[in-house]
C-alpha atoms as a PDB file:
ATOM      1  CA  UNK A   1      -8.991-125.085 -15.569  1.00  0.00           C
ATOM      2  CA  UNK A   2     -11.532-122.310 -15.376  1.00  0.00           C
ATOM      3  CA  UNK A   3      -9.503-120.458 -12.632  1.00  0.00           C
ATOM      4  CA  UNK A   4      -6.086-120.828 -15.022  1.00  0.00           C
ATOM      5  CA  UNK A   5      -7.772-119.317 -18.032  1.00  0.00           C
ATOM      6  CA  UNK A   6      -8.776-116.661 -16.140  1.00  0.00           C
ATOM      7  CA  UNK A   7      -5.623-115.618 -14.508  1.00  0.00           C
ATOM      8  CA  UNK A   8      -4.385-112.173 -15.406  1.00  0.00           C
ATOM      9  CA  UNK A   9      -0.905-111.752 -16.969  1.00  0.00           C
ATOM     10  CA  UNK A  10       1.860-110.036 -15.087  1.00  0.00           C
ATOM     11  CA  UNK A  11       4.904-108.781 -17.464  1.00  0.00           C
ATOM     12  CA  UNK A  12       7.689-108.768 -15.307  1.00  0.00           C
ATOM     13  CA  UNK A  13      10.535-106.533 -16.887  1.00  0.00           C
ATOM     14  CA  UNK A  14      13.504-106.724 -14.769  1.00  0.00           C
ATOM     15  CA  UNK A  15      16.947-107.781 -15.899  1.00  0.00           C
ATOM     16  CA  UNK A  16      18.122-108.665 -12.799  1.00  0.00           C
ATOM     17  CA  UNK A  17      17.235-112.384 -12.195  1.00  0.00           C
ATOM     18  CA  UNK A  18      16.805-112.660  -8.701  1.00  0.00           C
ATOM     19  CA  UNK A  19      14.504-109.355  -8.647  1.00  0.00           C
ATOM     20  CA  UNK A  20      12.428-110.823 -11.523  1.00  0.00           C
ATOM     21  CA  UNK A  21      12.232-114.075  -9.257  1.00  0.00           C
ATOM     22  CA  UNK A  22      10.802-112.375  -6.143  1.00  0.00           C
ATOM     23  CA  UNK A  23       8.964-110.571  -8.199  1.00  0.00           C
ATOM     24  CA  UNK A  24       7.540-113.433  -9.859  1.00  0.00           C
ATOM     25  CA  UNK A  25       6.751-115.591  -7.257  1.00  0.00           C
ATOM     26  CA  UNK A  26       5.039-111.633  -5.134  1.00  0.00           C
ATOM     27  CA  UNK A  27       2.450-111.409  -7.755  1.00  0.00           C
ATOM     28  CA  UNK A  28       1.750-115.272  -8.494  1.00  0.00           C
ATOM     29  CA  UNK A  29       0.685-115.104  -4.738  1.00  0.00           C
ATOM     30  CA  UNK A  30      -1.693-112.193  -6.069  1.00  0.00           C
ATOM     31  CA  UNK A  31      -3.044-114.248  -8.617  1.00  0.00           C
ATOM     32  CA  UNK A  32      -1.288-113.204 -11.506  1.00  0.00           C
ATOM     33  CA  UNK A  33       0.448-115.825 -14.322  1.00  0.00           C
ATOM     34  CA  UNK A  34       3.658-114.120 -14.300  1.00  0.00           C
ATOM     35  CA  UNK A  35       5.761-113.567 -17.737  1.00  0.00           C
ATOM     36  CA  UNK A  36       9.162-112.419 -16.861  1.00  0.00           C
ATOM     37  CA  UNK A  37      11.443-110.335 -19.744  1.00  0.00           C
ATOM     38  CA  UNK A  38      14.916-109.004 -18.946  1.00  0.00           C
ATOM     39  CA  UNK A  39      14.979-106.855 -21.730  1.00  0.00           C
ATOM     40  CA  UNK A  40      13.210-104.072 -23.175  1.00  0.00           C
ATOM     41  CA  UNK A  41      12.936-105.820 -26.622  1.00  0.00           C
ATOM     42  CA  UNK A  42      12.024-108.980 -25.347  1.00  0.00           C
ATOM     43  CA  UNK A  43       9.407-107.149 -22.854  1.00  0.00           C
ATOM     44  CA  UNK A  44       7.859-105.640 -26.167  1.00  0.00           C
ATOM     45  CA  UNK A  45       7.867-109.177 -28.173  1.00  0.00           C
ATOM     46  CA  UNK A  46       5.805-110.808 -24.429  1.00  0.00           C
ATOM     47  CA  UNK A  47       3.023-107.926 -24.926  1.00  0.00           C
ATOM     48  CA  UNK A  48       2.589-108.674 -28.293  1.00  0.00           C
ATOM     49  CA  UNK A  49       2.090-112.198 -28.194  1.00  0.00           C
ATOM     50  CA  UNK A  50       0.264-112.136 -24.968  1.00  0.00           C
ATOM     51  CA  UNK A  51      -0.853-108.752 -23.652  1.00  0.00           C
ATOM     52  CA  UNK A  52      -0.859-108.154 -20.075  1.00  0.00           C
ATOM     53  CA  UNK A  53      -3.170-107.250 -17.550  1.00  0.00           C
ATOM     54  CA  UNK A  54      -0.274-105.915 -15.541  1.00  0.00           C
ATOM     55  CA  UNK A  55       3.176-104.638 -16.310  1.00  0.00           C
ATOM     56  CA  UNK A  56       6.103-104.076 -13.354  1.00  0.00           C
ATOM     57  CA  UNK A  57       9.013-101.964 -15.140  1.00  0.00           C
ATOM     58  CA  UNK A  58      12.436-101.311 -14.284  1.00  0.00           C
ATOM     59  CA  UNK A  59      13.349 -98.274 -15.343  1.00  0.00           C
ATOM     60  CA  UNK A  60      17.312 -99.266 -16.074  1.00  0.00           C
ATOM     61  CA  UNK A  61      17.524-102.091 -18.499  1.00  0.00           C
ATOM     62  CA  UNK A  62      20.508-103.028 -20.890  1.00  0.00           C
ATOM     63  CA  UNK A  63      19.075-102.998 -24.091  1.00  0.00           C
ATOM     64  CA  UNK A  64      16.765 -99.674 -23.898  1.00  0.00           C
ATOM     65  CA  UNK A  65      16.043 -96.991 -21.459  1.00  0.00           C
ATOM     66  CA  UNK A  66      13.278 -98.046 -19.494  1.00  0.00           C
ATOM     67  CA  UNK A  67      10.439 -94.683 -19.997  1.00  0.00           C
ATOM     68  CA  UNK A  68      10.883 -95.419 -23.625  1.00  0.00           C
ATOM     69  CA  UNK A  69      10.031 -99.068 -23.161  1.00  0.00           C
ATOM     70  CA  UNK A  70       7.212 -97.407 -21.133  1.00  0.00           C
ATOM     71  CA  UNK A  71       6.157 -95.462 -23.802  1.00  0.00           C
ATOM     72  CA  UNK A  72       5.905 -97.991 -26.512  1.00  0.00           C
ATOM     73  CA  UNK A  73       4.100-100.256 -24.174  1.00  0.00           C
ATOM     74  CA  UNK A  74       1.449 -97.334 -23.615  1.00  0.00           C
ATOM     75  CA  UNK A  75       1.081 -97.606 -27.382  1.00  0.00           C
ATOM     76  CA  UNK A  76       0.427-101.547 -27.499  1.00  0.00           C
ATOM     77  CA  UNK A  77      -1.749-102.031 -24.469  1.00  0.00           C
ATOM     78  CA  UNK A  78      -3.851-100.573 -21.702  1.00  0.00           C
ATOM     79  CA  UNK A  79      -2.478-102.611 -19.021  1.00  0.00           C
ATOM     80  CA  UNK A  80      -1.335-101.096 -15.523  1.00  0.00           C
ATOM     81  CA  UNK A  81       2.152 -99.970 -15.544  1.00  0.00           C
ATOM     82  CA  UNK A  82       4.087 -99.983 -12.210  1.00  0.00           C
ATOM     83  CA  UNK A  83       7.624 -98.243 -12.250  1.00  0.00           C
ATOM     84  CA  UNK A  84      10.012-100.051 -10.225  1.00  0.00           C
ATOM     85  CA  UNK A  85      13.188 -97.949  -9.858  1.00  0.00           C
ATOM     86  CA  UNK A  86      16.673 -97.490  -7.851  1.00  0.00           C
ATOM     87  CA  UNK A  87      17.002 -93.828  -9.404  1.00  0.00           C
ATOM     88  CA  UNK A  88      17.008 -90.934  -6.979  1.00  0.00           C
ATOM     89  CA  UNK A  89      16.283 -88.673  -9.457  1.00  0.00           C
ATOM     90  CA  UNK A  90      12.096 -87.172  -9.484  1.00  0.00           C
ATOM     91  CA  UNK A  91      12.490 -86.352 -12.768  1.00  0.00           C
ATOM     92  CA  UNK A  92      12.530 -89.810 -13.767  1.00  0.00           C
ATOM     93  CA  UNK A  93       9.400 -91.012 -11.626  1.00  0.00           C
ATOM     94  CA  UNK A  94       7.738 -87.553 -13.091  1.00  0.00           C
ATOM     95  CA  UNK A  95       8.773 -88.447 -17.009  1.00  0.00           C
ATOM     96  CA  UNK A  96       7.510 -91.714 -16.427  1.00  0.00           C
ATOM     97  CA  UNK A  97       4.252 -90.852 -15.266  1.00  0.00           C
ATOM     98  CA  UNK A  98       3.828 -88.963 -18.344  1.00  0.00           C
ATOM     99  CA  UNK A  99       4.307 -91.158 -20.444  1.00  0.00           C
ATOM    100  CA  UNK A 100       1.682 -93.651 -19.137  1.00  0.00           C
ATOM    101  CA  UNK A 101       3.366 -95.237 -16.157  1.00  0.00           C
ATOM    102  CA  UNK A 102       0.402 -95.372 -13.428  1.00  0.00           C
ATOM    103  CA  UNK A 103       2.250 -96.035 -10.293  1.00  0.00           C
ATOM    104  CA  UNK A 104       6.185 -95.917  -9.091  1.00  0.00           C
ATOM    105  CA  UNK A 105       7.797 -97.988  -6.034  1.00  0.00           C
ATOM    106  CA  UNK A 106      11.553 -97.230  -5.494  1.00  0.00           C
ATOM    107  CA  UNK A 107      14.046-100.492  -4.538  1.00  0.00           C
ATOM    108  CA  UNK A 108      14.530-101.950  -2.584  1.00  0.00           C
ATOM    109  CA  UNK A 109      10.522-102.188  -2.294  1.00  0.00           C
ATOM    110  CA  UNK A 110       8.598-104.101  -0.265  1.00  0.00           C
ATOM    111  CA  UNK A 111       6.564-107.098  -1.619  1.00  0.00           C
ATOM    112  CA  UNK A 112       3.679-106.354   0.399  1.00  0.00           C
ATOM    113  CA  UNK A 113       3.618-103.031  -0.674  1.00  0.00           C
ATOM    114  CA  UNK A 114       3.737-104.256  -4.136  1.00  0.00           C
ATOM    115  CA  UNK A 115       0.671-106.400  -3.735  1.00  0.00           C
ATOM    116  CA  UNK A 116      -1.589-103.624  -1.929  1.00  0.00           C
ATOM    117  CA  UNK A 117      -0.921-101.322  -4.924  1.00  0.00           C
ATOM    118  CA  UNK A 118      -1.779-103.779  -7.425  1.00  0.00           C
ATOM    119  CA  UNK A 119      -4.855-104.572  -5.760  1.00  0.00           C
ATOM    120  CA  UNK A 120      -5.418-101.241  -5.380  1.00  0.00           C
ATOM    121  CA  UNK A 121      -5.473-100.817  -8.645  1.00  0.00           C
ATOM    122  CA  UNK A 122      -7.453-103.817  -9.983  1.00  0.00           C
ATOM    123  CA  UNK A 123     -10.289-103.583  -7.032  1.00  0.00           C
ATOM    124  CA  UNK A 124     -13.508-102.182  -8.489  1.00  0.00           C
ATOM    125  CA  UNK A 125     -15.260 -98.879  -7.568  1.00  0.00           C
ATOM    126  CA  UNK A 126     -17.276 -98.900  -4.146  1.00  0.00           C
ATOM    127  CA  UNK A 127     -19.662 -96.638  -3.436  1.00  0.00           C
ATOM    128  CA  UNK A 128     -19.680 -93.481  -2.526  1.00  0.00           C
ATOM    129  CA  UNK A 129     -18.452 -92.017   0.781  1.00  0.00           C
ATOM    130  CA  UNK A 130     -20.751 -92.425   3.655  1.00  0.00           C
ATOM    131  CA  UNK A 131     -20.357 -88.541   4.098  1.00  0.00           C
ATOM    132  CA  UNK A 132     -20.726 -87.600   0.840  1.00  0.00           C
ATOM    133  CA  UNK A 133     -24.726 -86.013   0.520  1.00  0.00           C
ATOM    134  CA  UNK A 134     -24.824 -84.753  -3.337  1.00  0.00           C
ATOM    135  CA  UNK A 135     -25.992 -87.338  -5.731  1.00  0.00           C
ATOM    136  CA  UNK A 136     -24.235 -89.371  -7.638  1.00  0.00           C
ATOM    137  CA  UNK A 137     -24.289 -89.860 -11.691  1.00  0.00           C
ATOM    138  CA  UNK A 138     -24.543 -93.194 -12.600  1.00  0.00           C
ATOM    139  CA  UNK A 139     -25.511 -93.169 -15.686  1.00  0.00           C
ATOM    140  CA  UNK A 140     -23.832 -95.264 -18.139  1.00  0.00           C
ATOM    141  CA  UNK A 141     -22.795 -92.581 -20.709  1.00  0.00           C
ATOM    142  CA  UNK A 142     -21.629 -89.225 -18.803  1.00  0.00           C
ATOM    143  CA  UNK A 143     -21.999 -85.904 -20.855  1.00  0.00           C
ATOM    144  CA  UNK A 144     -20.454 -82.335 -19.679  1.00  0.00           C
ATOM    145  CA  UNK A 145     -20.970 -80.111 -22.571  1.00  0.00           C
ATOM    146  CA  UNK A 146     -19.025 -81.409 -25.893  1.00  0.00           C
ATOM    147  CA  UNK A 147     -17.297 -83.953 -23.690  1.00  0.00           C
ATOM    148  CA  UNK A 148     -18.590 -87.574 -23.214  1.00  0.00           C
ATOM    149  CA  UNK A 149     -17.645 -90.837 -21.099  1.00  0.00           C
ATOM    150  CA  UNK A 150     -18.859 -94.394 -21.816  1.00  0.00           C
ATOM    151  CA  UNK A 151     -18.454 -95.921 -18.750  1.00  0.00           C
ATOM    152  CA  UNK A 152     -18.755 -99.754 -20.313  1.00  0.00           C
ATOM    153  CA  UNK A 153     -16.757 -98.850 -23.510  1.00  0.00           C
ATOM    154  CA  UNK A 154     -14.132 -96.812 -21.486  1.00  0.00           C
ATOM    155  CA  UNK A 155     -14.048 -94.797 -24.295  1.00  0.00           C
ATOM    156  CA  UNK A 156     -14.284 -90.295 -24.393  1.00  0.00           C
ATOM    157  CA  UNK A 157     -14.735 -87.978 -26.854  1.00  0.00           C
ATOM    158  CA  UNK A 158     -14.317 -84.091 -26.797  1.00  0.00           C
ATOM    159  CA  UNK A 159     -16.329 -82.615 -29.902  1.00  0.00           C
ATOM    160  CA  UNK A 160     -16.833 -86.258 -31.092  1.00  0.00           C
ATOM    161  CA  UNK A 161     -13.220 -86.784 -31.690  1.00  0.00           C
ATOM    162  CA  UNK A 162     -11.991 -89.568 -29.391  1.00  0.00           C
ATOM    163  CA  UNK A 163      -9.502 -88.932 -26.638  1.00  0.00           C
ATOM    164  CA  UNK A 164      -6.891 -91.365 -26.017  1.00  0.00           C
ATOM    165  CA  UNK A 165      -6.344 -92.115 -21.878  1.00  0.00           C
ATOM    166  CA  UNK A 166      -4.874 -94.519 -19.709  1.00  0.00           C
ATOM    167  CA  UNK A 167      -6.511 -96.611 -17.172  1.00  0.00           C
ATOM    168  CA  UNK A 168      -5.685 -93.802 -14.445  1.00  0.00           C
ATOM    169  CA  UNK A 169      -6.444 -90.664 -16.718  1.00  0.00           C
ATOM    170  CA  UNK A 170      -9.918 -92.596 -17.286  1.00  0.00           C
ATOM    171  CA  UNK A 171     -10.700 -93.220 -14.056  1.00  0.00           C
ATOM    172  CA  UNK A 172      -9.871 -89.728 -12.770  1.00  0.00           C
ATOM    173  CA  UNK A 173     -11.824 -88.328 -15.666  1.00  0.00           C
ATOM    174  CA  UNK A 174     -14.957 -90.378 -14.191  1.00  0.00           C
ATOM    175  CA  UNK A 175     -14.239 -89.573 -10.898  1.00  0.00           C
ATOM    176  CA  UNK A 176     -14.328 -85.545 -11.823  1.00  0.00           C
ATOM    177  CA  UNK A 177     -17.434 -85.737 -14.026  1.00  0.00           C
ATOM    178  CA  UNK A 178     -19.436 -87.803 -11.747  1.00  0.00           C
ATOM    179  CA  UNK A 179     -19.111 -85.293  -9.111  1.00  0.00           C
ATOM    180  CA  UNK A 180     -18.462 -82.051 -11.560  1.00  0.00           C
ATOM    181  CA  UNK A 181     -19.017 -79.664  -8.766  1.00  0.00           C
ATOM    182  CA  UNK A 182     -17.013 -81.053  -6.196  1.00  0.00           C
ATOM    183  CA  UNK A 183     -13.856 -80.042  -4.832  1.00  0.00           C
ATOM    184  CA  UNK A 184     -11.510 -82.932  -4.873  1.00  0.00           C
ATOM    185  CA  UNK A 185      -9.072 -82.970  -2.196  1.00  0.00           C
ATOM    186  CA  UNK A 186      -6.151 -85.225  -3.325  1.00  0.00           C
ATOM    187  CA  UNK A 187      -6.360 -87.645  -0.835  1.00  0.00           C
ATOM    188  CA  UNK A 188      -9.769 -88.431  -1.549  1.00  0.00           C
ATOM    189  CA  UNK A 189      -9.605 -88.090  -5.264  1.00  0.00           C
ATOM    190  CA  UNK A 190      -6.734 -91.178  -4.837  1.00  0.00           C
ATOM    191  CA  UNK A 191      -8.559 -93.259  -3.112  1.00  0.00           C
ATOM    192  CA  UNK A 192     -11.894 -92.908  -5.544  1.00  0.00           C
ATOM    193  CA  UNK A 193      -9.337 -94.133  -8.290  1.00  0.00           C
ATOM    194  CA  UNK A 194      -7.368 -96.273  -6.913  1.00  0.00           C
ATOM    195  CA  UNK A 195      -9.503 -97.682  -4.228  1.00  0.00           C
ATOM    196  CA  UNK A 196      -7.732 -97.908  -1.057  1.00  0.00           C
ATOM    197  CA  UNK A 197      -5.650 -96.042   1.431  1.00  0.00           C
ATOM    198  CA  UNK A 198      -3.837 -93.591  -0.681  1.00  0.00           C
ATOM    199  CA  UNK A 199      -0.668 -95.648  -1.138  1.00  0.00           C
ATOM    200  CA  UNK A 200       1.916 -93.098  -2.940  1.00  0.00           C
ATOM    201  CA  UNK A 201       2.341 -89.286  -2.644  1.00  0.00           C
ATOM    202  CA  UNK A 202       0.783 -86.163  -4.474  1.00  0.00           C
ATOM    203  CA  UNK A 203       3.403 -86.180  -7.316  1.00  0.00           C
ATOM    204  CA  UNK A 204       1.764 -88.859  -8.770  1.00  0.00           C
ATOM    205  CA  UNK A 205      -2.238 -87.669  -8.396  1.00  0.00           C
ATOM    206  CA  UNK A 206      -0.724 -84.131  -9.634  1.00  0.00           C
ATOM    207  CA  UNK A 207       1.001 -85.776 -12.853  1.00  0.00           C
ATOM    208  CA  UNK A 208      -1.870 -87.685 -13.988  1.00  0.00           C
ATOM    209  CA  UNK A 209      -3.916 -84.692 -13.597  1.00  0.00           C
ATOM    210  CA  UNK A 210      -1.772 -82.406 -15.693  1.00  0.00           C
ATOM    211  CA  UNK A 211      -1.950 -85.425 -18.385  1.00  0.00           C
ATOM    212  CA  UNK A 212      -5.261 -85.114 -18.445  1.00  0.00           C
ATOM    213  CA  UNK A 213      -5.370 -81.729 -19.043  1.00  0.00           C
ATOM    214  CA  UNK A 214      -3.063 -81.943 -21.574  1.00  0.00           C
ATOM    215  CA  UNK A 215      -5.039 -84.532 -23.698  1.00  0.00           C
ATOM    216  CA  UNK A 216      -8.440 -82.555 -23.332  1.00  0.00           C
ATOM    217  CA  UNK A 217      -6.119 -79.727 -25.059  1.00  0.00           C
ATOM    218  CA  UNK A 218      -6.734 -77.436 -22.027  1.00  0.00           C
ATOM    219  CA  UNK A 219      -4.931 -74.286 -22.561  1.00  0.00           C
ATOM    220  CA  UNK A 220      -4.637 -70.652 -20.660  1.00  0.00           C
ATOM    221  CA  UNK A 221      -6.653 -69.376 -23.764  1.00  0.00           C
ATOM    222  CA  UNK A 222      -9.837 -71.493 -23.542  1.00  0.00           C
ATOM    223  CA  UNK A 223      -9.734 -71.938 -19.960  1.00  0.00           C
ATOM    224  CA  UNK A 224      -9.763 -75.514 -18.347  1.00  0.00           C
ATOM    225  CA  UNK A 225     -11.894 -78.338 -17.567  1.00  0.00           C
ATOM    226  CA  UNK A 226     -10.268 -79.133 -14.739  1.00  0.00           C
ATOM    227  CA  UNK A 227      -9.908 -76.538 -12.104  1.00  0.00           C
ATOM    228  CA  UNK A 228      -7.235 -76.168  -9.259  1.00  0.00           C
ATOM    229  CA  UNK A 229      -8.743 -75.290  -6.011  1.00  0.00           C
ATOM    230  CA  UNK A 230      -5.781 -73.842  -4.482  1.00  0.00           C
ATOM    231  CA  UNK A 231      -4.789 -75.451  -1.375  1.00  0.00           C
ATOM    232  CA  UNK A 232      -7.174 -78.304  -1.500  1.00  0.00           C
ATOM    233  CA  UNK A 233      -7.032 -79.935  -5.106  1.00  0.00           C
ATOM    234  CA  UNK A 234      -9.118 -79.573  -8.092  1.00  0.00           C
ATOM    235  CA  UNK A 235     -13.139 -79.359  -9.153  1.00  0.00           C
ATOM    236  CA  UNK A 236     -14.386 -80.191 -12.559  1.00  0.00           C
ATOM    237  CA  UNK A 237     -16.521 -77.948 -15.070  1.00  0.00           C
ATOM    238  CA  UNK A 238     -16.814 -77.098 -18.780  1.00  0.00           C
ATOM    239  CA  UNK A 239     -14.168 -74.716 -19.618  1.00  0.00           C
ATOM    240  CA  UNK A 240     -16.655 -71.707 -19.533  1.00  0.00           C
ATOM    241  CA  UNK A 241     -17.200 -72.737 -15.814  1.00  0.00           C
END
């Protein structure tokens, strides 16, 4: 009984019902207690009553489009958001992002592949690469001028003012001021967050980057906390840096 309360919920939003079967039945065999919706409204009513760990989200649903369902689910919960999509179009895997999506697989996907991300995502922090010679900070609260981490809250504030992020935008924020004088190449910078083999392309690490910069109001007048290292990827410093 122990094992069943502690199951993690998978929303499954998908209005076609063989997808939401196999996709049921994929992430059951991961663990999860799958919840399946196939609607947008009735997606929102399931993370209300019981809020997910985990939500897979087709992007074309009848009832609403599918980055606004996104949206207002970024609003309600902190869960993992996986993008599951037949549109060619980038702009659509890049809009999504934005608005809080973490990850995107295009269909037809592969059920395996499905299950590496999401472990990928849930897996927790190892240490540090075997390579890697400068110190790391692990202290619980990390401070970089007038910005601040809580590592066991999850919670940062710039000037004492919180700042709202996403799982991934958290995550990369630790990454960047654990190490602030590192240059992270993107490759490695993906696997720190999302612990494994770098599973999608640099779209995605890009994205969630420029979110991040958006939400610690970085702008070309007061300089950035997060720097691009052309070429390579990005370091992290106080904007003065």
């Amino acid at each position: 009984m122990d094992g069943e309360t502690e199951r993690r919920i998978a929303l499954i939003v998908e209005d076609a019902p063989d997808i939401r079967l196999l996709l049921c039945d994929t992430l059951r065999q991961a663990g999860f207690e799958p919840v399946g919706a196939g609607t947008g409204a009735s997606a929102l009513e399931q993370a209300r009553r019981r809020p997910p760990d985990l939500v897979t989200l087709d992007l074309t649903l009848p009832d609403m489009d599918g980055i606004e369902v996104c949206r207002t689910l970024r609003g309600m919960t902190n869960a993992y958001i996986i993008m599951l999509t037949a549109r060619a179009e980038e702009t659509d895997r890049l809009i999504g992002l934005e608005v809080g999506a973490d990850d995107y697989l295009g269909k037809p996907f592969s059920p395996r592949e499905l299950r590496a991300r999401v472990g990928a995502m849930f897996r927790r922090p190892r240490l540090a690469d075997p390579g890697d010679r400068e110190p790391q900070d692990d202290a619980a609260v990390l401070r970089i001028g007038e910005l601040a981490l809580d590592r066991e809250s999850r919670e940062v504030t710039l000037a004492e003012e919180p700042v709202d992020l996403t799982r991934t935008e958290f995550d990369l924020l630790e990454a960047f001021m654990s190490r602030p004088r590192r240059v992270w190449e993107r490759d490695t910078l993906a696997r720190r967050v999302w612990r494994t083999d770098w599973p999608g392309d640099d779209h995605v690490i890009d994205v969630h980057v420029a979110n991040l910069r958006r939400k610690l109001g970085e702008s070309a007048q007061d300089g950035h906390w997060v720097h691009t290292v052309r070429g390579i990827g990005y370091r992290f410093g106080s904007p003065e840096s």
